[in-house]
N, C-alpha and C. Protein backbone atom coordinates (compact mmCIF):
# COMPACT_ATOMS: atom_id res chain seq x y z
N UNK A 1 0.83 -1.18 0.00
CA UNK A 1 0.00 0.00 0.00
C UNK A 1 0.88 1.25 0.00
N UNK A 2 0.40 2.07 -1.24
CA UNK A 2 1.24 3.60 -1.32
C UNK A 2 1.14 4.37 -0.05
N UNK A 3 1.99 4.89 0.91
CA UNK A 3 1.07 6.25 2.03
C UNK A 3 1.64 7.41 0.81
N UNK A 4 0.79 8.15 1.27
CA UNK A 4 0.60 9.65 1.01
C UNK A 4 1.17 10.29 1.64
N UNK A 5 1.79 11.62 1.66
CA UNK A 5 2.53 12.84 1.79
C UNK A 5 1.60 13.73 2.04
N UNK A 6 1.40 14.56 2.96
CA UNK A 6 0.85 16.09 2.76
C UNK A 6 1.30 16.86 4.24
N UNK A 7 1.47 18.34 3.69
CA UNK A 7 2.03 19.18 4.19
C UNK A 7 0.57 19.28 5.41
N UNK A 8 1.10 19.36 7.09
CA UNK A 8 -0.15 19.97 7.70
C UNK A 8 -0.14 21.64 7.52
N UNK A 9 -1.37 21.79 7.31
CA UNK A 9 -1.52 23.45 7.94
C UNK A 9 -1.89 24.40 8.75
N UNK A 10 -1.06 24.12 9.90
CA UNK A 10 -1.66 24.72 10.99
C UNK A 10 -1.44 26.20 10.91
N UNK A 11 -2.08 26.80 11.98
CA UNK A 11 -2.21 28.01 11.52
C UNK A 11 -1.40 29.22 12.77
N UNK A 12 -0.93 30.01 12.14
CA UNK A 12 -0.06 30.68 13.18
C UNK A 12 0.22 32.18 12.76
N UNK A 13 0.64 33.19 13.15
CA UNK A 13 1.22 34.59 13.01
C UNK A 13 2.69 34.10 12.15
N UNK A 14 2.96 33.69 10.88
CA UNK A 14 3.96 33.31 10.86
C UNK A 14 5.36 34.68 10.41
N UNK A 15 4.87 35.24 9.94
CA UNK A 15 5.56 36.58 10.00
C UNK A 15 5.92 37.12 11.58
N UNK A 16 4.96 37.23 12.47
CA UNK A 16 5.20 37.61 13.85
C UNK A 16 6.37 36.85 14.39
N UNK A 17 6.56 35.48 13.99
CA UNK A 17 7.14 34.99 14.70
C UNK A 17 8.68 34.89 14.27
N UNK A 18 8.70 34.60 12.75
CA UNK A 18 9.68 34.83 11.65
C UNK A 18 10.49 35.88 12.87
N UNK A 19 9.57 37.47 12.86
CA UNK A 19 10.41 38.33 12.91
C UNK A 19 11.07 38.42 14.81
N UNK A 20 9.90 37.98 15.36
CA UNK A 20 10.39 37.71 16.77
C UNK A 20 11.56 37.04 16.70
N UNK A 21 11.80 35.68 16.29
CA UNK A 21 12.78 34.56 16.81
C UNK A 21 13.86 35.43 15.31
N UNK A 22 13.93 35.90 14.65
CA UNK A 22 14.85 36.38 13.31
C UNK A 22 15.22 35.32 12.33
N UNK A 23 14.03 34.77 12.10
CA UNK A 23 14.34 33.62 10.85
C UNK A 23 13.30 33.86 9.85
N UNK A 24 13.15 33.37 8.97
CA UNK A 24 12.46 32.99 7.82
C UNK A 24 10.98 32.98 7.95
N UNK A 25 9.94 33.52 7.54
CA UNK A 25 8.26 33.02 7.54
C UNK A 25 8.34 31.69 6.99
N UNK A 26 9.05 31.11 6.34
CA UNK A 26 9.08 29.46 5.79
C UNK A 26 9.90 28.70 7.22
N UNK A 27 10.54 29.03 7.96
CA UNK A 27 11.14 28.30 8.55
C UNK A 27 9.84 28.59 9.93
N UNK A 28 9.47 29.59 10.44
CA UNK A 28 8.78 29.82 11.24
C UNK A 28 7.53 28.82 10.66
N UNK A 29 7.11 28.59 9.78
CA UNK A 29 5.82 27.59 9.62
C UNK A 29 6.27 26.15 9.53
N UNK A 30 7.73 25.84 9.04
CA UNK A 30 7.70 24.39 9.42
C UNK A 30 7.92 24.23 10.89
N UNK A 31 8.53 25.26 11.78
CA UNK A 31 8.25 24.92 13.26
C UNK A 31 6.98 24.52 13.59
N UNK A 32 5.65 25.92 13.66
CA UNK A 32 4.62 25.18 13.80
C UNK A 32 4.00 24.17 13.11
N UNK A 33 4.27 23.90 11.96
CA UNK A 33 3.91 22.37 11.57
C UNK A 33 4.01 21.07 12.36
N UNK A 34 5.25 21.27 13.17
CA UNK A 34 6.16 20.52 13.84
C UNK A 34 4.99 20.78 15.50
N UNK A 35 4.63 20.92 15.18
CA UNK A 35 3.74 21.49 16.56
C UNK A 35 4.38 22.29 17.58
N UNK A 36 5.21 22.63 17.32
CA UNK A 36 6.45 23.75 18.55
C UNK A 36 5.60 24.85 18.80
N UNK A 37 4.75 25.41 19.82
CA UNK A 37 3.86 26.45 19.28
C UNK A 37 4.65 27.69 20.82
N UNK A 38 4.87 27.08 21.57
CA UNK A 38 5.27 28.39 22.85
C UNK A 38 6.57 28.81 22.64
N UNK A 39 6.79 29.95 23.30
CA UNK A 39 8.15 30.91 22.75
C UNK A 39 8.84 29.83 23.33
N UNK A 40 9.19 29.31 24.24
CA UNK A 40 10.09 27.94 25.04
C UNK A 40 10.53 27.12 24.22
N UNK A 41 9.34 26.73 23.63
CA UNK A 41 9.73 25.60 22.46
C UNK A 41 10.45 25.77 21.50
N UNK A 42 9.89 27.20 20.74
CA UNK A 42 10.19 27.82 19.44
C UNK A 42 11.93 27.52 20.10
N UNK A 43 12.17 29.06 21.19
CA UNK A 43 13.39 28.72 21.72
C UNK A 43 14.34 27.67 21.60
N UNK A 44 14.01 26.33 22.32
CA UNK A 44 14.26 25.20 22.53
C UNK A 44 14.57 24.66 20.82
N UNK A 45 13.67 24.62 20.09
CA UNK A 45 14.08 24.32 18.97
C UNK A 45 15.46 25.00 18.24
N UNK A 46 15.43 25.66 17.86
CA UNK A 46 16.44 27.06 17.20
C UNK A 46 17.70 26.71 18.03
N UNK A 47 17.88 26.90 19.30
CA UNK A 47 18.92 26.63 20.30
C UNK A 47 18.92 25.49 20.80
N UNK A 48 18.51 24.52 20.62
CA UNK A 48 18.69 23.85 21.71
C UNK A 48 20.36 22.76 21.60
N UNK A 49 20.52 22.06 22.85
CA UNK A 49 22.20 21.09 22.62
C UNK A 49 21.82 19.75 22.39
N UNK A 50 22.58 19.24 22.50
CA UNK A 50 22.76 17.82 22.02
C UNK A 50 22.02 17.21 23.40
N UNK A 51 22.24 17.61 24.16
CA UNK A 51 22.26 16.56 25.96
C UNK A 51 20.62 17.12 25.71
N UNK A 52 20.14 18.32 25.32
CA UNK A 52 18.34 17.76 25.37
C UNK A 52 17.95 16.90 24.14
N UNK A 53 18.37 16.07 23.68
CA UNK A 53 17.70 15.59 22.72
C UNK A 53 17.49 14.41 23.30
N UNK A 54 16.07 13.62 22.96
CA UNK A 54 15.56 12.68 23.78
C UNK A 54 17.11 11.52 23.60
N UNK A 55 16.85 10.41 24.51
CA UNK A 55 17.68 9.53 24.59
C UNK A 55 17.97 8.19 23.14
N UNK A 56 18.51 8.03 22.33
CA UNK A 56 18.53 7.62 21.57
C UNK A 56 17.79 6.02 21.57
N UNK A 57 18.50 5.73 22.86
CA UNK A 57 18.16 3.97 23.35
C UNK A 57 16.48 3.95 23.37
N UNK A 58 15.91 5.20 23.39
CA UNK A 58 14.50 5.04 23.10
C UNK A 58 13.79 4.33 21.97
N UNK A 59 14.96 4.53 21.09
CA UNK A 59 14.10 4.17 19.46
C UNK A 59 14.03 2.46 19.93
N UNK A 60 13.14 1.82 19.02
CA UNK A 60 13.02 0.30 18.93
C UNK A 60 15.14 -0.37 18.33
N UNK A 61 15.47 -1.47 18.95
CA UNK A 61 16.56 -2.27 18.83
C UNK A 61 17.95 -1.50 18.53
N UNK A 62 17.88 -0.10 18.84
CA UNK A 62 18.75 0.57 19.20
C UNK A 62 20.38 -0.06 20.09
N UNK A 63 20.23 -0.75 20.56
CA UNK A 63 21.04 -1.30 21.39
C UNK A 63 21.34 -2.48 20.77
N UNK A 64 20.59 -3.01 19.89
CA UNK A 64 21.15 -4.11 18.97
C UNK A 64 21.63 -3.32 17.46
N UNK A 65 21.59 -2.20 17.21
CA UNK A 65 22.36 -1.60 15.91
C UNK A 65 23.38 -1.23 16.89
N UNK A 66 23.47 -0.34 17.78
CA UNK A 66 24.78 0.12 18.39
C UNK A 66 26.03 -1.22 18.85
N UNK A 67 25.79 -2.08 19.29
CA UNK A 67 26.32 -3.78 19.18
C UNK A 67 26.84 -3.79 17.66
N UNK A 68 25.69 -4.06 16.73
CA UNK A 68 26.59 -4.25 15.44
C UNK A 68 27.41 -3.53 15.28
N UNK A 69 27.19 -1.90 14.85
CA UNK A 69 28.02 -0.49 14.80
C UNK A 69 29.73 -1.20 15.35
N UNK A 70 29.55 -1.27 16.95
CA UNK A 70 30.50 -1.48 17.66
C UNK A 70 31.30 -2.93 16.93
N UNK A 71 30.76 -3.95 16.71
CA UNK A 71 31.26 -5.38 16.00
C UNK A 71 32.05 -4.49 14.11
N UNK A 72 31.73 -3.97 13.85
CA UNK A 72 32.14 -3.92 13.23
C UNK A 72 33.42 -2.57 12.57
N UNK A 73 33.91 -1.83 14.12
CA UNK A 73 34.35 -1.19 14.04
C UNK A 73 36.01 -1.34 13.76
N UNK A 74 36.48 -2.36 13.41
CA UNK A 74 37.65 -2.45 12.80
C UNK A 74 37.43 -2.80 10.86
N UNK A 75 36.09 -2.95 10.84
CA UNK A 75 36.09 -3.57 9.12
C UNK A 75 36.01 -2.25 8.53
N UNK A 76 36.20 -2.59 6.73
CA UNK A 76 36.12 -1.28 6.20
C UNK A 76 34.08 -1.40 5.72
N UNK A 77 34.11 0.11 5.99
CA UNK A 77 32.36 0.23 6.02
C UNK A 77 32.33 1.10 4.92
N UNK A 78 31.65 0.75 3.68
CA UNK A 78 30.95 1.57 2.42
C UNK A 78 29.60 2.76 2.75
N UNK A 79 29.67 3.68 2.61
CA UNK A 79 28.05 4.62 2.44
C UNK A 79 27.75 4.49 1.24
N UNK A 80 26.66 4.33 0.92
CA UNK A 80 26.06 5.00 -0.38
C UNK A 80 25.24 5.85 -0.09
N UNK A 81 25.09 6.65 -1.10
CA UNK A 81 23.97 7.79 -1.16
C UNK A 81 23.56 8.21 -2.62
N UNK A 82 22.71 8.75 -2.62
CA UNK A 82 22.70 9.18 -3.99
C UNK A 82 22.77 11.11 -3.87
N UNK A 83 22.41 11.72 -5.22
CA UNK A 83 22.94 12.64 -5.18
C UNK A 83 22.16 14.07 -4.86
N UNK A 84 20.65 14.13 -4.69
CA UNK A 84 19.95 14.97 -4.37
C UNK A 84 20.58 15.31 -2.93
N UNK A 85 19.79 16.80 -2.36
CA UNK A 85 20.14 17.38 -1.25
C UNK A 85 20.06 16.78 -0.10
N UNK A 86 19.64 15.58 0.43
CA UNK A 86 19.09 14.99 1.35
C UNK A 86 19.81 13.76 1.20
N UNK A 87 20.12 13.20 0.08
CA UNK A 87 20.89 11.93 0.44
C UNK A 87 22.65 12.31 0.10
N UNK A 88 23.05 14.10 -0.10
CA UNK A 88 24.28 14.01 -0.04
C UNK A 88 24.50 14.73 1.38
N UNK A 89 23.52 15.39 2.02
CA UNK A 89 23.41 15.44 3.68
C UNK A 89 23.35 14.56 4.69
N UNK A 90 22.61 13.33 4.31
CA UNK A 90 22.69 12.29 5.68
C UNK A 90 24.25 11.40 5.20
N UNK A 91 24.34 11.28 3.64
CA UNK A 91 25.30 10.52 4.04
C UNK A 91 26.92 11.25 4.24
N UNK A 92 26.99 12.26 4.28
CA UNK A 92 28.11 13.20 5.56
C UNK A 92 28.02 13.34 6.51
N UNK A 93 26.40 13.39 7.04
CA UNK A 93 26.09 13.35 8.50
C UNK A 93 26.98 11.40 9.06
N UNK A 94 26.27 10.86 8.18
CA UNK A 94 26.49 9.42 8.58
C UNK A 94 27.95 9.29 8.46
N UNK A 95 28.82 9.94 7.09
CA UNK A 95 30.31 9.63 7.55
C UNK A 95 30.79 9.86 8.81
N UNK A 96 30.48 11.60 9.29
CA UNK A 96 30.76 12.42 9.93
C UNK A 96 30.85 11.64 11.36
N UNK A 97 29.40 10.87 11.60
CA UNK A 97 28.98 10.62 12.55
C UNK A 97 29.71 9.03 13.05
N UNK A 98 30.43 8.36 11.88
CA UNK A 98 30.76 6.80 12.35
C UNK A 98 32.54 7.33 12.22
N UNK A 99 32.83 8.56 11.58
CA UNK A 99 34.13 8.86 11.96
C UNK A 99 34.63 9.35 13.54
N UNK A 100 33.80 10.09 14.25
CA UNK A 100 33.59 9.86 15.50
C UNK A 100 33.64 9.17 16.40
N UNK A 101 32.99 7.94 15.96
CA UNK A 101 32.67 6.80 16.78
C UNK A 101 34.22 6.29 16.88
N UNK A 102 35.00 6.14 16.00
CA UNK A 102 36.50 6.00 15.94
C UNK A 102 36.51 5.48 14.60
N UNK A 103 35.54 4.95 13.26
CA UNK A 103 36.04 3.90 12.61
C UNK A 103 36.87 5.12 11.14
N UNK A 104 37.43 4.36 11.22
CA UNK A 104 38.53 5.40 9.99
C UNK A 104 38.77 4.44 8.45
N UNK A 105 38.29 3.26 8.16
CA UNK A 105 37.95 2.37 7.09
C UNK A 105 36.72 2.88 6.48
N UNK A 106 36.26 3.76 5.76
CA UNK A 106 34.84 4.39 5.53
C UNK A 106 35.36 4.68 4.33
N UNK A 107 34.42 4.49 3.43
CA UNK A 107 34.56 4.64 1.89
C UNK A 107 33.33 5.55 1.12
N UNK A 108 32.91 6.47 0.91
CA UNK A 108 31.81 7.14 0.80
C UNK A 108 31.25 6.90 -1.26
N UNK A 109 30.26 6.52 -1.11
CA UNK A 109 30.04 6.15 -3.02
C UNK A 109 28.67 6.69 -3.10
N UNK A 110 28.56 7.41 -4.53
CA UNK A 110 27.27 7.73 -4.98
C UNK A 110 26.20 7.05 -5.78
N UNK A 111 24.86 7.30 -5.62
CA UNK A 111 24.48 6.32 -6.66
C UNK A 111 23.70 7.57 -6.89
N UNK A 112 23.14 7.26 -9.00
CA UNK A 112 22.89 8.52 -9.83
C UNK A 112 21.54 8.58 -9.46
């Protein structure tokens, strides 16, 4: 079964807020899309650190990818991505992020 895509439209001062917090009327409406609606949040969003972001071990078998991750941190590890804006962003995020971890065997490849 196909799912569907659609933008919500909630509704907000999005200029007011654009100009309050100093960003964008497009960026101020995907916040409230996002349901962020109190100055705290807005705040919280825009600024916020790494240590508030929920706990990762939350997601489902998290602790069984971080195990593999870890098992395989001496092999050499391939990315692919392809080449639109979004798959040449996660997969730098993803180099970025397993070069960290310590593994230095990482090979980065595109697909068209």
């Amino acid at each position: 079964m196909k799912k569907q895509w659609f933008v919500a439209a909630k509704k907000a001062d999005f200029n007011a807020i654009a100009k309050q917090f100093h960003i964008d009327p497009v960026l101020a409406r995907i916040i409230r899309n996002r349901d962020v609606k109190t100055e705290e949040e807005i705040t919280r969003f825009l600024n916020g650190t790494i240590a508030e972001l929920p706990d990762p071990f939350l997601l489902p078998d998290m602790e069984r990818a971080a195990a593999k991750l870890y098992a395989c941190r001496e092999k050499k590890i391939r990315i692919i991505g392809d080449y639109d804006i979004d798959g040449v962003c996660a997969t730098y995020i993803l180099y970025r992020g397993l070069r960290a971890l310590g593994m230095r065997s990482i090979r980065r490849s595109r697909t068209a």
